[in-house]
Protein backbone atom coordinates (compact mmCIF):
# COMPACT_ATOMS: atom_id res chain seq x y z
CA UNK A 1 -12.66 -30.11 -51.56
CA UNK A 2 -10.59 -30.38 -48.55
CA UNK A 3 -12.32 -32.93 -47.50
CA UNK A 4 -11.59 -35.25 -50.23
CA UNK A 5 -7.67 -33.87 -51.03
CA UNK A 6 -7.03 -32.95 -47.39
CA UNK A 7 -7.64 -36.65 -46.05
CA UNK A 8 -4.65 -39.28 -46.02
CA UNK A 9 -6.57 -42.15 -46.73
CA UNK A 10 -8.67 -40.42 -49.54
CA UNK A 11 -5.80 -39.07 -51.34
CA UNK A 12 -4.22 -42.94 -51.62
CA UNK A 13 -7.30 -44.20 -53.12
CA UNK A 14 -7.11 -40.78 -55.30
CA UNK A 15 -3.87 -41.52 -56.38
CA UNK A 16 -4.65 -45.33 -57.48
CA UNK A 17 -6.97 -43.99 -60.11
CA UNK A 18 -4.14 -41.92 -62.34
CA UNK A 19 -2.79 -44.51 -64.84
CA UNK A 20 1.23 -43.82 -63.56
CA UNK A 21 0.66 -44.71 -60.41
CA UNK A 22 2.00 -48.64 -60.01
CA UNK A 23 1.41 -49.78 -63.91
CA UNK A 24 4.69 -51.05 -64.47
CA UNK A 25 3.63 -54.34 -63.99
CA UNK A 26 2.50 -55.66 -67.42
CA UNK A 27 0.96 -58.58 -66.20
CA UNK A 28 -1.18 -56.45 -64.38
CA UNK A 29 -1.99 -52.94 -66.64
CA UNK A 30 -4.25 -50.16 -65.87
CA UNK A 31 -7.04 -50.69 -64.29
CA UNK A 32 -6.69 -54.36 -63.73
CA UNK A 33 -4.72 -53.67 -60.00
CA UNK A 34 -7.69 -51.36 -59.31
CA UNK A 35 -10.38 -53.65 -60.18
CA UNK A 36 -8.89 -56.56 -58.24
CA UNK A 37 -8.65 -54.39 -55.46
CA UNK A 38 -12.17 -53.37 -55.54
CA UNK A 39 -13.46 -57.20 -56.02
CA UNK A 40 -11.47 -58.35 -53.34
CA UNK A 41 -12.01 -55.70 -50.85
CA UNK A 42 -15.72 -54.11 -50.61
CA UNK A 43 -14.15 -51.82 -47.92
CA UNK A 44 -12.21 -50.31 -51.15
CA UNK A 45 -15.50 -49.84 -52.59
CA UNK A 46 -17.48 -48.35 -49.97
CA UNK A 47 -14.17 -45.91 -49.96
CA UNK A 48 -15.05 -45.11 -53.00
CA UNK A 49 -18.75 -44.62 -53.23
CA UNK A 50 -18.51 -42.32 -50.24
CA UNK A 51 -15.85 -39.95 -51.75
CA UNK A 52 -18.70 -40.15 -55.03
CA UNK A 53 -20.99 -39.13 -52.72
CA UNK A 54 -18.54 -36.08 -51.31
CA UNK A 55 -17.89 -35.35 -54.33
CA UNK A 56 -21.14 -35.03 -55.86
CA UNK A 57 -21.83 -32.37 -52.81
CA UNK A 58 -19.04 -30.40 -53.47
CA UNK A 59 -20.17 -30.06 -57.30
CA UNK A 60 -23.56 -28.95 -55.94
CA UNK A 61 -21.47 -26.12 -53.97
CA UNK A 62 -19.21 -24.85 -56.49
CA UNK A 63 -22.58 -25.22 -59.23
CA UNK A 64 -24.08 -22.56 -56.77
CA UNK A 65 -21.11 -20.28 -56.50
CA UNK A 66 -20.01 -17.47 -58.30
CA UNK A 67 -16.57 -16.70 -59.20
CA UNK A 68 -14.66 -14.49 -57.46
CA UNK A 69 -13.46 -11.19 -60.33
CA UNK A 70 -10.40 -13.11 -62.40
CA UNK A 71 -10.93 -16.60 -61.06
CA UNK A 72 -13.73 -17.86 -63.24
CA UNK A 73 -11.17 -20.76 -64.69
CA UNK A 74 -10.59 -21.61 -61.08
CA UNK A 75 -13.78 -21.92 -60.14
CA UNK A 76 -14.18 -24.14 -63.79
CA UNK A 77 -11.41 -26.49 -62.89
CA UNK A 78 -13.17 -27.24 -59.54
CA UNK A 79 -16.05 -27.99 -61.21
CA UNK A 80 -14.36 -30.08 -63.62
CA UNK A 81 -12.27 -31.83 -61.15
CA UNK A 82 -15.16 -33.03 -59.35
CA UNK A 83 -16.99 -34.38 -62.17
CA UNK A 84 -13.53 -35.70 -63.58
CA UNK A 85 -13.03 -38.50 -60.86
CA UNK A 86 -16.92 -38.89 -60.45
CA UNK A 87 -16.87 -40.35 -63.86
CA UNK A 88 -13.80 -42.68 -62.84
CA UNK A 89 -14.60 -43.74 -60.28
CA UNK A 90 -18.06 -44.68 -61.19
CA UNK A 91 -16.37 -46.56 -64.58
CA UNK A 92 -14.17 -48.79 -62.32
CA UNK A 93 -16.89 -49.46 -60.38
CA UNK A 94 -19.17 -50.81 -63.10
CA UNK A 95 -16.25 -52.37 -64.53
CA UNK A 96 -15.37 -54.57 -60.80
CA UNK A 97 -19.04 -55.09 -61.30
CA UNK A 98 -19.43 -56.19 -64.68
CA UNK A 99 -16.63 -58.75 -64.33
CA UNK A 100 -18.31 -60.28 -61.46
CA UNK A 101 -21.88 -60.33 -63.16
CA UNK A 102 -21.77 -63.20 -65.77
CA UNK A 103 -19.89 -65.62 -63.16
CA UNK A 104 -22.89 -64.84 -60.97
CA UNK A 105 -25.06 -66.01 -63.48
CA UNK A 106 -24.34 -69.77 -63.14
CA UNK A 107 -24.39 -72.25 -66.21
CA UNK A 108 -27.99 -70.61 -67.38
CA UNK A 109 -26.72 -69.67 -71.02
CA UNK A 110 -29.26 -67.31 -71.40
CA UNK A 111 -28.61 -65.44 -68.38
CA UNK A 112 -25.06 -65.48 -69.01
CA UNK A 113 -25.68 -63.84 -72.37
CA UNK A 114 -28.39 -61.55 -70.63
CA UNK A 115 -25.96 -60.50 -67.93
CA UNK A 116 -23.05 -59.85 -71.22
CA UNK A 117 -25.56 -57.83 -72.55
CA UNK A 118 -25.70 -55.50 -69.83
CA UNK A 119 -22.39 -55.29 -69.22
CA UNK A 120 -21.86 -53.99 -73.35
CA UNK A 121 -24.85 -51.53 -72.35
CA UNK A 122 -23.23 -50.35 -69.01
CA UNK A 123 -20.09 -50.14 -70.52
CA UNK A 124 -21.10 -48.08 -73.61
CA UNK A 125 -22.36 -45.66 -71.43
CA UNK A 126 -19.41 -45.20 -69.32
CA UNK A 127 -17.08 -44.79 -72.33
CA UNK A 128 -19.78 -42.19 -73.30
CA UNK A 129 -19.21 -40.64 -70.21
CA UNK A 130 -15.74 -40.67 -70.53
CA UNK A 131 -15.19 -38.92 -73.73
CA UNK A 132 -17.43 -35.90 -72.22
CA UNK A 133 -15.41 -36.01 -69.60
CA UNK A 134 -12.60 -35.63 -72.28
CA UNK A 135 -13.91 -33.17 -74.43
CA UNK A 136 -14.88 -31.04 -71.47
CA UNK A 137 -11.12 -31.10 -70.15
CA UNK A 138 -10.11 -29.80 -73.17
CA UNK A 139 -11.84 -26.32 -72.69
CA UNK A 140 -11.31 -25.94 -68.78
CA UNK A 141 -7.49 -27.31 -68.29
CA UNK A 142 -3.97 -25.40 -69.15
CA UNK A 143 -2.85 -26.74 -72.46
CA UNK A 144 -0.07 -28.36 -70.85
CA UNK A 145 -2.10 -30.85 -68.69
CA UNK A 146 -4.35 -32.39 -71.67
CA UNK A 147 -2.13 -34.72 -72.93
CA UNK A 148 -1.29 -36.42 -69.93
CA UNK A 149 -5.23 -36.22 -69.36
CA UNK A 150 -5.83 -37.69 -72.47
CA UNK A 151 -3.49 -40.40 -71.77
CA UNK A 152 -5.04 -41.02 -68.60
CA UNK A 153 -8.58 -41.43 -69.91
CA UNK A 154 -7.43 -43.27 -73.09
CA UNK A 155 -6.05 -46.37 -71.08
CA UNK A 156 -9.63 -46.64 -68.96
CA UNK A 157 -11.32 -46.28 -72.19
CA UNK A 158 -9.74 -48.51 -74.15
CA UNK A 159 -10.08 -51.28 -71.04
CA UNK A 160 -13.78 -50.55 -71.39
CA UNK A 161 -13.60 -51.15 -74.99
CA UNK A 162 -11.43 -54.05 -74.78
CA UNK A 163 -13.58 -56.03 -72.37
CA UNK A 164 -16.88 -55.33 -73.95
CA UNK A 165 -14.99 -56.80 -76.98
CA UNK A 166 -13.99 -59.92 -75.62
């Protein structure tokens, strides 16, 4: 973990996830400033794969572990944590993805409406993904950080939502 929370550079990208950082902007709302960035900058995405990829070995680590005596909900949070910005990370990617995908298809209507398709599909799972993520924070945080959880995952969601929508 202190390789992803101990590094400068990781903890900005970090930090451009949470919905309060930099939404004030209306004409630019949660996640829209993050998906620009990643569409305009692949260097922001590569930043982000790799700290999926750190991540994901951490999990492995603290999945092996055992808890030291009266620090099992530690050891939970961790675990949590990690799969926490795993899943939003890997949402904002699809979405930078999926926005790109159907002006990539060209003027072929039918892969234009093949390419939408996918994006519902990819989409639908990530909001799935999501609400574990949800549910699962409702068992392993203090009671006092779920709402602004909640709030946090309820904006991404409802982006998801919205654009499969539309």
């Amino acid at each position: 973990m202190r390789s992803i929370f101990g590094n400068e550079p990781t903890m900005w990208l970090l930090k451009e996830l949470t919905v309060g950082f930099g939404t004030k902007d209306p004409k630019r709302p949660y996640p829209a400033r993050i998906i620009e960035s990643l569409r305009a900058a692949k260097g922001t995405t590569y930043a982000y794969k790799a700290i999926v990829i750190t991540l994901e070995k951490a999990l492995q680590s603290f999945q092996a572990g055992m808890p030291m005596p009266r620090r099992e909900s530690e050891l939970a949070v961790y675990r949590w944590y990690c799969r926490q910005i795993i899943v939003v990370i890997r949402c904002l990617l699809q979405f930078a993805d999926a926005v790109d995908r159907p002006e990539q298809a060209g003027r072929n209507e039918e892969e234009v409406l093949r390419r939408l398709q996918g994006v519902c599909e990819t989409f639908a799972q990530a909001v799935g993904e999501l609400d574990s993520v949800m549910q699962e924070m409702q068992t392993v945080l203090p009671f006092y950080l779920i709402p602004s959880g909640l709030r946090e995952y309820t904006f991404l969601r409802e982006a998801l939502i919205e654009y499969t929508q539309e």
